[in-house]
C-alpha atoms as a PDB file:
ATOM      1  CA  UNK A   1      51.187 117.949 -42.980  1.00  0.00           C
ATOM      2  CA  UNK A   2      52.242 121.585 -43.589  1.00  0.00           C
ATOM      3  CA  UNK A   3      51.679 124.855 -41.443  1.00  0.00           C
ATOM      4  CA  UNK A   4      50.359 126.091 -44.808  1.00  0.00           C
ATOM      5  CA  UNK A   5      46.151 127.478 -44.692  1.00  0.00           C
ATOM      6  CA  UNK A   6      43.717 124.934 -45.524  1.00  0.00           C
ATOM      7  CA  UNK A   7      40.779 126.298 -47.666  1.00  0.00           C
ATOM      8  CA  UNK A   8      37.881 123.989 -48.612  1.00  0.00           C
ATOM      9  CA  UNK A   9      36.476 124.882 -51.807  1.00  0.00           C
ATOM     10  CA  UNK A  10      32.871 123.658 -52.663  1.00  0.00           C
ATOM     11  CA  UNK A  11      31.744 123.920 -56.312  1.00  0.00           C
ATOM     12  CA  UNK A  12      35.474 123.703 -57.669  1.00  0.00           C
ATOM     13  CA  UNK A  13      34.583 121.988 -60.748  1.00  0.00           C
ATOM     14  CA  UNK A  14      32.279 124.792 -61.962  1.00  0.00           C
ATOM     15  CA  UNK A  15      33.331 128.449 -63.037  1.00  0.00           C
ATOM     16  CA  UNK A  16      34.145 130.401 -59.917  1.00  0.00           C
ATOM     17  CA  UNK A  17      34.953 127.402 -57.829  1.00  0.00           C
ATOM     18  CA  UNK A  18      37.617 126.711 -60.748  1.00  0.00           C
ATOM     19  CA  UNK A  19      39.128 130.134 -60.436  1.00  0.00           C
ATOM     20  CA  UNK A  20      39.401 131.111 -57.268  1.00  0.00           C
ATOM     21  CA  UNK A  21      40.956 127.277 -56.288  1.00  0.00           C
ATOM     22  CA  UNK A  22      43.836 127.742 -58.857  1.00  0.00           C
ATOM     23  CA  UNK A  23      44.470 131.300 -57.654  1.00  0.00           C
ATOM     24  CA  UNK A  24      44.502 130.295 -54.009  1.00  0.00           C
ATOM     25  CA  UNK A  25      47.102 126.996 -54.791  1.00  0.00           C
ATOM     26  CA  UNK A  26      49.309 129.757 -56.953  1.00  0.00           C
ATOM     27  CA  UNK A  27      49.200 131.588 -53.307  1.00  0.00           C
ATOM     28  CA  UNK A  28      50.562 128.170 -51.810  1.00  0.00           C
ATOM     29  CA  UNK A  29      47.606 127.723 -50.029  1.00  0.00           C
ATOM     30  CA  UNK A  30      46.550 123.620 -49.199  1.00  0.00           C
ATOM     31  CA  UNK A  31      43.598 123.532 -51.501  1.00  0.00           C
ATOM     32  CA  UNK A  32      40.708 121.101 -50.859  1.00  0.00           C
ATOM     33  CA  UNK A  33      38.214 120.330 -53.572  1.00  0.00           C
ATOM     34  CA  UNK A  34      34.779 119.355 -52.637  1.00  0.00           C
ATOM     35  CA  UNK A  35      32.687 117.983 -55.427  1.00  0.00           C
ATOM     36  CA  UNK A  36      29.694 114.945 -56.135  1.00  0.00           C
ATOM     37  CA  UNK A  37      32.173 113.123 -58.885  1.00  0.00           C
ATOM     38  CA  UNK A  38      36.011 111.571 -58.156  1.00  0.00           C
ATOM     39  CA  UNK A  39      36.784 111.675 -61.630  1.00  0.00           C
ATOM     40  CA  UNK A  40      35.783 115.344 -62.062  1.00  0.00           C
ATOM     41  CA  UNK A  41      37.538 116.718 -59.123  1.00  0.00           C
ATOM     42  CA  UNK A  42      40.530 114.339 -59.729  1.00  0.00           C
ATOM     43  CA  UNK A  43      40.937 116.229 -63.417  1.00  0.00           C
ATOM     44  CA  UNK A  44      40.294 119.791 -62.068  1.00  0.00           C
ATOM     45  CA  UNK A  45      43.193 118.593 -59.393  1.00  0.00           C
ATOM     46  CA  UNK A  46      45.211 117.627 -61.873  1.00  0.00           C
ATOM     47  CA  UNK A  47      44.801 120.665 -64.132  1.00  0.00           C
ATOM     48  CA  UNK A  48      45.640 123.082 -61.188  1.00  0.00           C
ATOM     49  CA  UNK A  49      49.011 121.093 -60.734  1.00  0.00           C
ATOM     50  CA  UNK A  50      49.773 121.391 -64.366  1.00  0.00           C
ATOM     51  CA  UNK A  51      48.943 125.026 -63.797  1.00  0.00           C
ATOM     52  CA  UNK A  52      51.142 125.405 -61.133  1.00  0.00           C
ATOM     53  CA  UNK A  53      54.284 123.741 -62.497  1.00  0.00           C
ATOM     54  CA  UNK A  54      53.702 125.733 -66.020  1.00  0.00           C
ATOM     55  CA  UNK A  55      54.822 128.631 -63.484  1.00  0.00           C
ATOM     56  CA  UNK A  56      57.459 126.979 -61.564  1.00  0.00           C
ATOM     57  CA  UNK A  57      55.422 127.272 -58.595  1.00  0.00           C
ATOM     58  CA  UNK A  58      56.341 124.233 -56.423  1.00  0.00           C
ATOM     59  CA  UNK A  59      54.083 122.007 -54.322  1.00  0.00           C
ATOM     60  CA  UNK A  60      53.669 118.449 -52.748  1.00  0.00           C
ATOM     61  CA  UNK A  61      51.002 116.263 -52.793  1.00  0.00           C
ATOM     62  CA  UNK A  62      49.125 117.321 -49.993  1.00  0.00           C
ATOM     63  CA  UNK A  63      48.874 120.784 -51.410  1.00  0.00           C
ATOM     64  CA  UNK A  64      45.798 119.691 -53.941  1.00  0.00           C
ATOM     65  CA  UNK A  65      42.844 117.075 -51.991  1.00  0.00           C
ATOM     66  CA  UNK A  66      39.454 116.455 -53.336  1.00  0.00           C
ATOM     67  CA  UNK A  67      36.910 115.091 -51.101  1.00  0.00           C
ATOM     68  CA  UNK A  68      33.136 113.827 -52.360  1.00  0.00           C
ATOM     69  CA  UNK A  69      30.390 115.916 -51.468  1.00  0.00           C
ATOM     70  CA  UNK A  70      26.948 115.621 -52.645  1.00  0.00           C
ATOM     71  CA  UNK A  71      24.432 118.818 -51.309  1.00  0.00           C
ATOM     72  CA  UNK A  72      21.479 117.366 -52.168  1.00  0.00           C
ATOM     73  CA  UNK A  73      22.250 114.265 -49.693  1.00  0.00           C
ATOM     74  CA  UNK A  74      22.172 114.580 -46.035  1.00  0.00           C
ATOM     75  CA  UNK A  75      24.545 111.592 -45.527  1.00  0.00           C
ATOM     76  CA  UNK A  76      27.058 112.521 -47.774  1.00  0.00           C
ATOM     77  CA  UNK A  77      26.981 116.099 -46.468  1.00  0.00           C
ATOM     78  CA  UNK A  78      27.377 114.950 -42.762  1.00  0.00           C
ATOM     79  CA  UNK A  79      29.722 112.126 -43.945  1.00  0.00           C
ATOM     80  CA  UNK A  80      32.440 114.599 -45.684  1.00  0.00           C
ATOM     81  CA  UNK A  81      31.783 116.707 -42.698  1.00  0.00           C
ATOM     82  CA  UNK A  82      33.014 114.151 -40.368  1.00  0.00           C
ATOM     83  CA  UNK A  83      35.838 113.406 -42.733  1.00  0.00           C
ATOM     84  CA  UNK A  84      37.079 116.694 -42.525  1.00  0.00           C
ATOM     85  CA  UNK A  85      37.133 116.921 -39.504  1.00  0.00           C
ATOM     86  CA  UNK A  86      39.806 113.746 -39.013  1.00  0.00           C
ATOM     87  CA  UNK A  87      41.860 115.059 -41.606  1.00  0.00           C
ATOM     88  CA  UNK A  88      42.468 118.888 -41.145  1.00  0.00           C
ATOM     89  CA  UNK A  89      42.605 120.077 -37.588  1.00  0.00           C
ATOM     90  CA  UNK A  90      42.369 123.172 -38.773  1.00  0.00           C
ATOM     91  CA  UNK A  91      40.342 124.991 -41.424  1.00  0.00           C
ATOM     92  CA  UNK A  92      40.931 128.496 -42.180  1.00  0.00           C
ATOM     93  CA  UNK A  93      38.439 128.663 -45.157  1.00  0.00           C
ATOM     94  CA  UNK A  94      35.403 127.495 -46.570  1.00  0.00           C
ATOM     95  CA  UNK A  95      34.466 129.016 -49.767  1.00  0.00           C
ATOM     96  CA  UNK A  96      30.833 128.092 -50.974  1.00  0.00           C
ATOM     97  CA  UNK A  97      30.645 128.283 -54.737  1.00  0.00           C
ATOM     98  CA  UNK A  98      28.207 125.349 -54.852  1.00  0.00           C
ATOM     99  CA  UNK A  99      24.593 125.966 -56.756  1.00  0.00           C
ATOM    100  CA  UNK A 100      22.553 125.386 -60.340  1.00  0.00           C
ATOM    101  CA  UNK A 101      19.822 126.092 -62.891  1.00  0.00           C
ATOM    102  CA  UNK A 102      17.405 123.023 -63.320  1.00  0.00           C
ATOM    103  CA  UNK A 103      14.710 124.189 -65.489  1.00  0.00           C
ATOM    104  CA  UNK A 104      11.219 122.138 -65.808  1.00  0.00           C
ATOM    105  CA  UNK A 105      10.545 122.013 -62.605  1.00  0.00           C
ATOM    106  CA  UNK A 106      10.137 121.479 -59.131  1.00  0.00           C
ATOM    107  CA  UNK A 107      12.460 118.420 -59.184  1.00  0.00           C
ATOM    108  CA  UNK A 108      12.194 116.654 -55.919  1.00  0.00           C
ATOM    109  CA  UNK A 109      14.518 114.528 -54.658  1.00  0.00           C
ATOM    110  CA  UNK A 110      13.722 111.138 -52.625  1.00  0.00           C
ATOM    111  CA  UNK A 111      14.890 112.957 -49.301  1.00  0.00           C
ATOM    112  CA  UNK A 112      11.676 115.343 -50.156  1.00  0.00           C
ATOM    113  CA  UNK A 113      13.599 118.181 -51.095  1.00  0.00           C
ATOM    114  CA  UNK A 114      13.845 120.198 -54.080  1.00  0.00           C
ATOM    115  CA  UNK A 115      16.570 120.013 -56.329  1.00  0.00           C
ATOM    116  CA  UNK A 116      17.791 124.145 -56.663  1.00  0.00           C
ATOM    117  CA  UNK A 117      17.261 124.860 -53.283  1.00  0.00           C
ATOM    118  CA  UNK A 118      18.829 121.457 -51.302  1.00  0.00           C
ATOM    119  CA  UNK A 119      21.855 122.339 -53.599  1.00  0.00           C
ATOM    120  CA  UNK A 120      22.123 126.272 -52.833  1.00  0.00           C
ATOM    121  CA  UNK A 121      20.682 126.809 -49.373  1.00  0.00           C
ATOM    122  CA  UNK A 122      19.883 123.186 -47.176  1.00  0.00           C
ATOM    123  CA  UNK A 123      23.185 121.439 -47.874  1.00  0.00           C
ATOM    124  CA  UNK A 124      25.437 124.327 -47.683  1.00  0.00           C
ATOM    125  CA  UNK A 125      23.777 125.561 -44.332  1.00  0.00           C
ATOM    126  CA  UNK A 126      24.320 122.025 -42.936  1.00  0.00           C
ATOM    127  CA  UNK A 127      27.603 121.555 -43.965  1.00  0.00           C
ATOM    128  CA  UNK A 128      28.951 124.951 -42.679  1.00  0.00           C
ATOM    129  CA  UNK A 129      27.267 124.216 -38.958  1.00  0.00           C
ATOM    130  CA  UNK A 130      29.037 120.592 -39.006  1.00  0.00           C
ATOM    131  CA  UNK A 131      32.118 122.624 -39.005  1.00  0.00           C
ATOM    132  CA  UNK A 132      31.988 125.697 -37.049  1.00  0.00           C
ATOM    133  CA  UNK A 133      33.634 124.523 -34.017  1.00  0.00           C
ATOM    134  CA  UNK A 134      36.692 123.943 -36.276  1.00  0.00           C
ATOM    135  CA  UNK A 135      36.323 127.474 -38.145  1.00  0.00           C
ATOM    136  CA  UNK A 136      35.740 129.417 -35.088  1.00  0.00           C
ATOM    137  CA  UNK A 137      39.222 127.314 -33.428  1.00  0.00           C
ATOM    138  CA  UNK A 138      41.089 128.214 -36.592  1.00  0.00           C
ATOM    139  CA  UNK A 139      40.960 131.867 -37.090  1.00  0.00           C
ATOM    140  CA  UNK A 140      38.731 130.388 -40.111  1.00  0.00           C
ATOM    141  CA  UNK A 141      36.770 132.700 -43.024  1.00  0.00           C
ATOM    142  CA  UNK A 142      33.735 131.618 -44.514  1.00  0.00           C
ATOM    143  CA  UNK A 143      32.560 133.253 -48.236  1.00  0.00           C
ATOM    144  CA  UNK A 144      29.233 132.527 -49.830  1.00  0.00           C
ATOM    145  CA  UNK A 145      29.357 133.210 -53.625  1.00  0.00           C
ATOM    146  CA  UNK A 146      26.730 135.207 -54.011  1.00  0.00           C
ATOM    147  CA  UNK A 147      24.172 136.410 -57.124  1.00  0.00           C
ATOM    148  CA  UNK A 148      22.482 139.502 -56.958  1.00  0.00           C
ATOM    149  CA  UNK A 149      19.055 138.721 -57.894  1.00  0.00           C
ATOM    150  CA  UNK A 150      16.036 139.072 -54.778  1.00  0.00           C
ATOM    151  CA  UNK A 151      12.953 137.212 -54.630  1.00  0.00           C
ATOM    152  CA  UNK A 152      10.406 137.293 -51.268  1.00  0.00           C
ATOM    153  CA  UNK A 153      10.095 134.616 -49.579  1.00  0.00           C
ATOM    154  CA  UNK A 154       7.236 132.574 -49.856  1.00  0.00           C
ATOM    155  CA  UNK A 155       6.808 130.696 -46.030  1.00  0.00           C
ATOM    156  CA  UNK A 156       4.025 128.544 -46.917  1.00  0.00           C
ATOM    157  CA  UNK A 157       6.478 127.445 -49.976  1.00  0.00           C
ATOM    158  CA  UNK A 158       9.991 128.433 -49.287  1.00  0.00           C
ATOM    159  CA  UNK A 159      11.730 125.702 -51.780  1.00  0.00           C
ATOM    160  CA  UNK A 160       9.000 126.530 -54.168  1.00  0.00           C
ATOM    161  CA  UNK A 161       7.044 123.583 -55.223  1.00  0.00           C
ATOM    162  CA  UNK A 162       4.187 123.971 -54.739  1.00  0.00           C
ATOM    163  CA  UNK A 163       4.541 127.563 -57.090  1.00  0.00           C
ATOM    164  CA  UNK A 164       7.286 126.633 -59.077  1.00  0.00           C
ATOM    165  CA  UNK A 165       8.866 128.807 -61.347  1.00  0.00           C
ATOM    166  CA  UNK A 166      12.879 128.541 -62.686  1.00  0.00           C
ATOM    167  CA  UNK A 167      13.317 132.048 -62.390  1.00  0.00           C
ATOM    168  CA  UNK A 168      11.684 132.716 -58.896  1.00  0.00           C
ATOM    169  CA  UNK A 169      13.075 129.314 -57.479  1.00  0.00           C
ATOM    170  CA  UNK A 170      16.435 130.261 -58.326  1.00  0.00           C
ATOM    171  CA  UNK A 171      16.483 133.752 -57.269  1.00  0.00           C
ATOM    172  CA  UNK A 172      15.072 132.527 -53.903  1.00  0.00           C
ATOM    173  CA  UNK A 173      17.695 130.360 -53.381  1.00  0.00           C
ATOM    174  CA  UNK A 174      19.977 132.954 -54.391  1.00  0.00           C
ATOM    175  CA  UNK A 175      18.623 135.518 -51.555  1.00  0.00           C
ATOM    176  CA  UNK A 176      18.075 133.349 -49.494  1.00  0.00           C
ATOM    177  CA  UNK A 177      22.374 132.679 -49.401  1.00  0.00           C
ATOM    178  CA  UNK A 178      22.880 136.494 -48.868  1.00  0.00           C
ATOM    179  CA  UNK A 179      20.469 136.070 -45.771  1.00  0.00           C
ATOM    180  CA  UNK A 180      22.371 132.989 -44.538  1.00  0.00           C
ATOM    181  CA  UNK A 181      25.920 134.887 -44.816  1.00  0.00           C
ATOM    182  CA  UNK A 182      24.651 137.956 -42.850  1.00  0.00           C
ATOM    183  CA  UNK A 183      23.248 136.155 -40.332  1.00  0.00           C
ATOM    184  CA  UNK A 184      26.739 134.168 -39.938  1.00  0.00           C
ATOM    185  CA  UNK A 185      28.318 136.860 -39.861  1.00  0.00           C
ATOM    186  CA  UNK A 186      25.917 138.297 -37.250  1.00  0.00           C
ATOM    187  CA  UNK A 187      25.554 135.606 -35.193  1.00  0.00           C
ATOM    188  CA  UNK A 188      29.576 134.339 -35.164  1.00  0.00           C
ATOM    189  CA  UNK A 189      31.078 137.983 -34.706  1.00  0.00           C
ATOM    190  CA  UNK A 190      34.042 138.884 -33.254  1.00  0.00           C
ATOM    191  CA  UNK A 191      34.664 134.568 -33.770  1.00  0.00           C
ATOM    192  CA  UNK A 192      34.443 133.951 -37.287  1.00  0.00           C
ATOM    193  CA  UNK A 193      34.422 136.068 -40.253  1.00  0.00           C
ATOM    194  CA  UNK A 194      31.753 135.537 -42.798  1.00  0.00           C
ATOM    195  CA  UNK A 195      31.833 137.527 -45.965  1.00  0.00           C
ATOM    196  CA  UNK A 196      29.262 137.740 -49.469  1.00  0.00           C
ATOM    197  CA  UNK A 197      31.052 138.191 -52.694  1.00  0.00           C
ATOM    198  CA  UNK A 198      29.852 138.491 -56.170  1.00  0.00           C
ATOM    199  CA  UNK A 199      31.768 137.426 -58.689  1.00  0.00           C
ATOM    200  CA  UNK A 200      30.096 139.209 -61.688  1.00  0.00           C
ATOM    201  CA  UNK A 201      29.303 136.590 -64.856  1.00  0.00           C
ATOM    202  CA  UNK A 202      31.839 134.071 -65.307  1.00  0.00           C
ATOM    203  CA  UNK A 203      32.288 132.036 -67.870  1.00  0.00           C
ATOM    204  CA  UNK A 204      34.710 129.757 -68.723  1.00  0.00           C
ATOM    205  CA  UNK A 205      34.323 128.614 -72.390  1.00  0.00           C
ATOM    206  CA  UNK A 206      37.133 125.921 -72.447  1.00  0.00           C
ATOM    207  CA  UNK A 207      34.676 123.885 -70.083  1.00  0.00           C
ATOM    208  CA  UNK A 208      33.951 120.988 -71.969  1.00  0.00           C
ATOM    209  CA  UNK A 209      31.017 120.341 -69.409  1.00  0.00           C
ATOM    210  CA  UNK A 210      29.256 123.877 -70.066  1.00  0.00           C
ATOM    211  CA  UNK A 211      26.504 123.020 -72.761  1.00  0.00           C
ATOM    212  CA  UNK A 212      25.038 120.662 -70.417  1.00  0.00           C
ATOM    213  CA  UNK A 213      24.579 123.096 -67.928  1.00  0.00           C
ATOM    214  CA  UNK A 214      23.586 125.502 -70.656  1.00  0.00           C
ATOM    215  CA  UNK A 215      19.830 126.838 -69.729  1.00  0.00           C
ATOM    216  CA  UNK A 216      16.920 126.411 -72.980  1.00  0.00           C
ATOM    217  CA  UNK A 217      14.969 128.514 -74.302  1.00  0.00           C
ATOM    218  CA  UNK A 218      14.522 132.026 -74.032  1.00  0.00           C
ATOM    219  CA  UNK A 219      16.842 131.506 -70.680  1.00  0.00           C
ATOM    220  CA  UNK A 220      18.630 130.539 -72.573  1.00  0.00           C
ATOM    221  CA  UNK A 221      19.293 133.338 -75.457  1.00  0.00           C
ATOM    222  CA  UNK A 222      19.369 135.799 -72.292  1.00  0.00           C
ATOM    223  CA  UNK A 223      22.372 133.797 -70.793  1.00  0.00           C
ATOM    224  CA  UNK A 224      23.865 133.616 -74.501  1.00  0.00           C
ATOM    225  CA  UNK A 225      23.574 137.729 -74.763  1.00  0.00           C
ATOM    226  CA  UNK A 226      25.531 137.998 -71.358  1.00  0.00           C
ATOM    227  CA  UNK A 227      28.040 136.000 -72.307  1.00  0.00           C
ATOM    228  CA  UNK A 228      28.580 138.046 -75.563  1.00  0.00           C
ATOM    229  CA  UNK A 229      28.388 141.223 -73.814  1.00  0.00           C
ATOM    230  CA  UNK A 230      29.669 140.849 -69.995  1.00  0.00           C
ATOM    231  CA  UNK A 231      31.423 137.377 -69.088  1.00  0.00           C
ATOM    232  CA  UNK A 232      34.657 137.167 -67.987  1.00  0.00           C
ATOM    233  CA  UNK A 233      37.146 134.194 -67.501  1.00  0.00           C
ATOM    234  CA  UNK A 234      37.104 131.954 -63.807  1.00  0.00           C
ATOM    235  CA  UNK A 235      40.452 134.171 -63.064  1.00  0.00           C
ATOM    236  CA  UNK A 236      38.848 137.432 -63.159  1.00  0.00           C
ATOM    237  CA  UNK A 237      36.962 136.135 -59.933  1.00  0.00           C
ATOM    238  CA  UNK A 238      39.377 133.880 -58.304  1.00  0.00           C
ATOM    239  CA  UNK A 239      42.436 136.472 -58.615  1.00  0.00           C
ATOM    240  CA  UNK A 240      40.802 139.130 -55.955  1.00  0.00           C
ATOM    241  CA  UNK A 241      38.617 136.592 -54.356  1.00  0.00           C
ATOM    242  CA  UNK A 242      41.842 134.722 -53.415  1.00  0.00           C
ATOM    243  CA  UNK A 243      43.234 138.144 -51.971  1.00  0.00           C
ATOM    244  CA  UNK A 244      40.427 138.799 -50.526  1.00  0.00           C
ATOM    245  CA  UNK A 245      40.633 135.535 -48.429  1.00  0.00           C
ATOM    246  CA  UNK A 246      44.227 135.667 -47.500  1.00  0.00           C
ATOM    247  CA  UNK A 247      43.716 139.254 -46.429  1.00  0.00           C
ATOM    248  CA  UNK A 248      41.789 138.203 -43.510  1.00  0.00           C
ATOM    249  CA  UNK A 249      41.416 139.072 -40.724  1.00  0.00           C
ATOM    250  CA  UNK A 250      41.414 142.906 -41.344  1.00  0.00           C
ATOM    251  CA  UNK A 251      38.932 145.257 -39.397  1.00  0.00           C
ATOM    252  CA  UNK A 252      35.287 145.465 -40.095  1.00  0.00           C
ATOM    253  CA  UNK A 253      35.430 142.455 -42.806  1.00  0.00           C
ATOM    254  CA  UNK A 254      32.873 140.889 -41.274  1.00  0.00           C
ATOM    255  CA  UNK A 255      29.671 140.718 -42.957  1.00  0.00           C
ATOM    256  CA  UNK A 256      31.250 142.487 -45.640  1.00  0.00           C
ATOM    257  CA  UNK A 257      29.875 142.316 -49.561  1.00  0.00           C
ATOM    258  CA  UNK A 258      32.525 142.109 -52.162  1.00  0.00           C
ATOM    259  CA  UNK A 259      32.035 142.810 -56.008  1.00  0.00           C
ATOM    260  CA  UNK A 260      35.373 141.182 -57.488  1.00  0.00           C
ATOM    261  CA  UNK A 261      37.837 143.664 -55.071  1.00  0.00           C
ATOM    262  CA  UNK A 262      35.518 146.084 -54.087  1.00  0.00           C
ATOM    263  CA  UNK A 263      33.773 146.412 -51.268  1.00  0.00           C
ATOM    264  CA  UNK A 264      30.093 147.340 -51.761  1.00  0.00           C
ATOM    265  CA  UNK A 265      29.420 150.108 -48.800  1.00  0.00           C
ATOM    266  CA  UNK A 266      25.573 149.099 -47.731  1.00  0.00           C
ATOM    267  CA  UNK A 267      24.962 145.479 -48.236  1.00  0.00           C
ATOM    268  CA  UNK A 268      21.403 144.817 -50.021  1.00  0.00           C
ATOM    269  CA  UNK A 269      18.258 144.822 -48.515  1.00  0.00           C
ATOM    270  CA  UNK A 270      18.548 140.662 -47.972  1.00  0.00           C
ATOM    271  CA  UNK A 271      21.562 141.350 -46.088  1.00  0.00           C
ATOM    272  CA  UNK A 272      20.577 144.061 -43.649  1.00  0.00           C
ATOM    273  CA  UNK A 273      17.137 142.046 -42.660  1.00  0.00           C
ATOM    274  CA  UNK A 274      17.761 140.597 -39.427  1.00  0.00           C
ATOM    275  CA  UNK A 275      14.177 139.941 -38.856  1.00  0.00           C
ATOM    276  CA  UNK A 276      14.493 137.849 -42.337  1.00  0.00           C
ATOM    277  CA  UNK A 277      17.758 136.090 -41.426  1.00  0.00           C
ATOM    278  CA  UNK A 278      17.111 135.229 -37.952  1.00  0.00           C
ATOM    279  CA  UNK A 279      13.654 133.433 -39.254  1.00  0.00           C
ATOM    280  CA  UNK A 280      15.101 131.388 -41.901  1.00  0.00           C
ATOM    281  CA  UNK A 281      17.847 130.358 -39.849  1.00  0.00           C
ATOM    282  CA  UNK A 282      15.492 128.865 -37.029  1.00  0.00           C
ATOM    283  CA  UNK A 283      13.159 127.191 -40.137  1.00  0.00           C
ATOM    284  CA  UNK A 284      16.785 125.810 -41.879  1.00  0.00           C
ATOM    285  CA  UNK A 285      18.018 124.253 -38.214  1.00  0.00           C
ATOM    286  CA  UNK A 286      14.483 122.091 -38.592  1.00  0.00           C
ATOM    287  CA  UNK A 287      14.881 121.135 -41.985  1.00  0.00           C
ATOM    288  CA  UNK A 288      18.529 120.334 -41.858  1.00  0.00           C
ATOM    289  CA  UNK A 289      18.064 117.910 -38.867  1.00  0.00           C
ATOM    290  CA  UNK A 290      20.365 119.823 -36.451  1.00  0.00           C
ATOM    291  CA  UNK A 291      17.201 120.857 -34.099  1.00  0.00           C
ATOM    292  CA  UNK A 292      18.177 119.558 -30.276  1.00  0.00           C
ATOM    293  CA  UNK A 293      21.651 119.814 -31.075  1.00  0.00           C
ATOM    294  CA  UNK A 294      24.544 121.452 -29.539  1.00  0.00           C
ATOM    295  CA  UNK A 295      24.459 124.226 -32.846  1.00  0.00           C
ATOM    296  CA  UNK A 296      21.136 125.349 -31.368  1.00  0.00           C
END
């Protein structure tokens, strides 16, 4: 194996995952791609290579690795975990990109979780504690792709079932990733460097995948009007995202909010709550199974 940085990349089948993975492997950077289906990941792989060679940018094999990952599954997160842990002794990166829209529901999973939430918040959480050790060893960076969009938290309900609404489920689960990342950042400083950044709205309308994942409805016309007006290609993230990443470490990056390449001066309210993040830390140790552990 190479001296070259290993980054894993979660979500690198879908927009910004997509992006900033090509732009980090055009950096020469060993890119890992984490993802719930083989023949998915094994055709994003292979479009990055064709990428890179369209440029004359060289690589070997071991510069592009996929790895199955399924957040909504416990096993499989602790399993890939594990797994990455025999193959790269270090990690330098682990960007979370990793997340969906599932209207009509709550949609509960047999583990007893709900769909949006295990996907966004309970899965990643896990998976970044399984390899801390190894990020903290390597000098590592860890970057939560981030909306901006707040919704309280509901303690009696925090994956929302029992009030479910699409909307308010999915912007909970999108705060509730800002809190995580500030409290990393908080509680790992000065030995890891954890970092929010928003990508803006990316689109990538090649992605023969994207009318499934297409919201309905009146969600649906509002996502259709944004594309129109605002979206931008998967590079438009990945490019600075990518710099952003290989710029580390460089003073006061640490719990750090990025739109695209610039730094946003006073992190939202999610971010600066330390009463918030410390609570919903202690609440996602339970109901990730890592309570009595050595990450306590």
């Amino acid at each position: 194996m190479s001296n070259k940085k290993t980054i894993l990349v979660t979500g690198s089948t879908g927009n910004i995952g997509k992006g900033v993975a090509l732009s980090l492997a055009k950096r020469e950077v060993r890119v890992v791609l984490l993802g719930r289906k083989i023949e998915t990941l094994e055709s994003g792989a292979n479009s990055i290579r064709r990428a890179l060679l369209a440029e004359k940018i060289g690589l070997i094999e071991s510069d592009i690795q996929t790895m199955i990952i399924d957040f909504t599954d416990f096993d499989s997160v602790r399993k890939c975990a594990n797994d990455v842990l025999i193959r790269f002794p270090e990690i330098h990166g682990l960007v979370l990109s990793v997340g969906q829209m599932v209207q009509k529901g709550p949609n509960i999973l047999p583990n007893g979780h709900e769909l949006m939430f295990a996907t966004s918040v309970l899965g990643p959480f896990l998976f970044t504690q399984l390899l801390i050790d190894r990020l903290q060893q390597s000098d590592g960076i860890v970057v939560q792709v981030i909306a901006p969009f707040y919704k309280e938290m509901d303690w009696n309900d925090i994956e929302s079932i029992k009030k479910h609404q699409t909307i308010d489920a999915y912007n909970r689960s999108k705060t509730c990733e800002r809190v995580i990342i500030a409290e990393l950042a908080r509680r790992y400083s000065g030995k890891l460097t954890s970092i929010a950044f928003n990508p803006s709205f990316i689109i990538d309308k090649s992605d023969p995948a994207l009318k499934k994942r297409w919201p309905k409805g009146i969600l649906g016309f509002l996502w259709w009007l944004f594309a129109l007006i605002d979206s931008k290609p998967p590079s438009v993230a990945g490019e600075p995202l990518a710099d952003i990443i290989l710029a580390h470490p460089y003073p006061d990056m640490n719990g750090a909010l990025f739109k695209l390449n610039k730094r946003i001066k006073i992190p939202d309210k999610a971010m600066r709550d330390e009463q918030f993040g410390k609570r919903l830390w202690d609440v996602l140790i339970i109901m990730t199974g890592l309570i009595g552990t050595e990450l306590l």
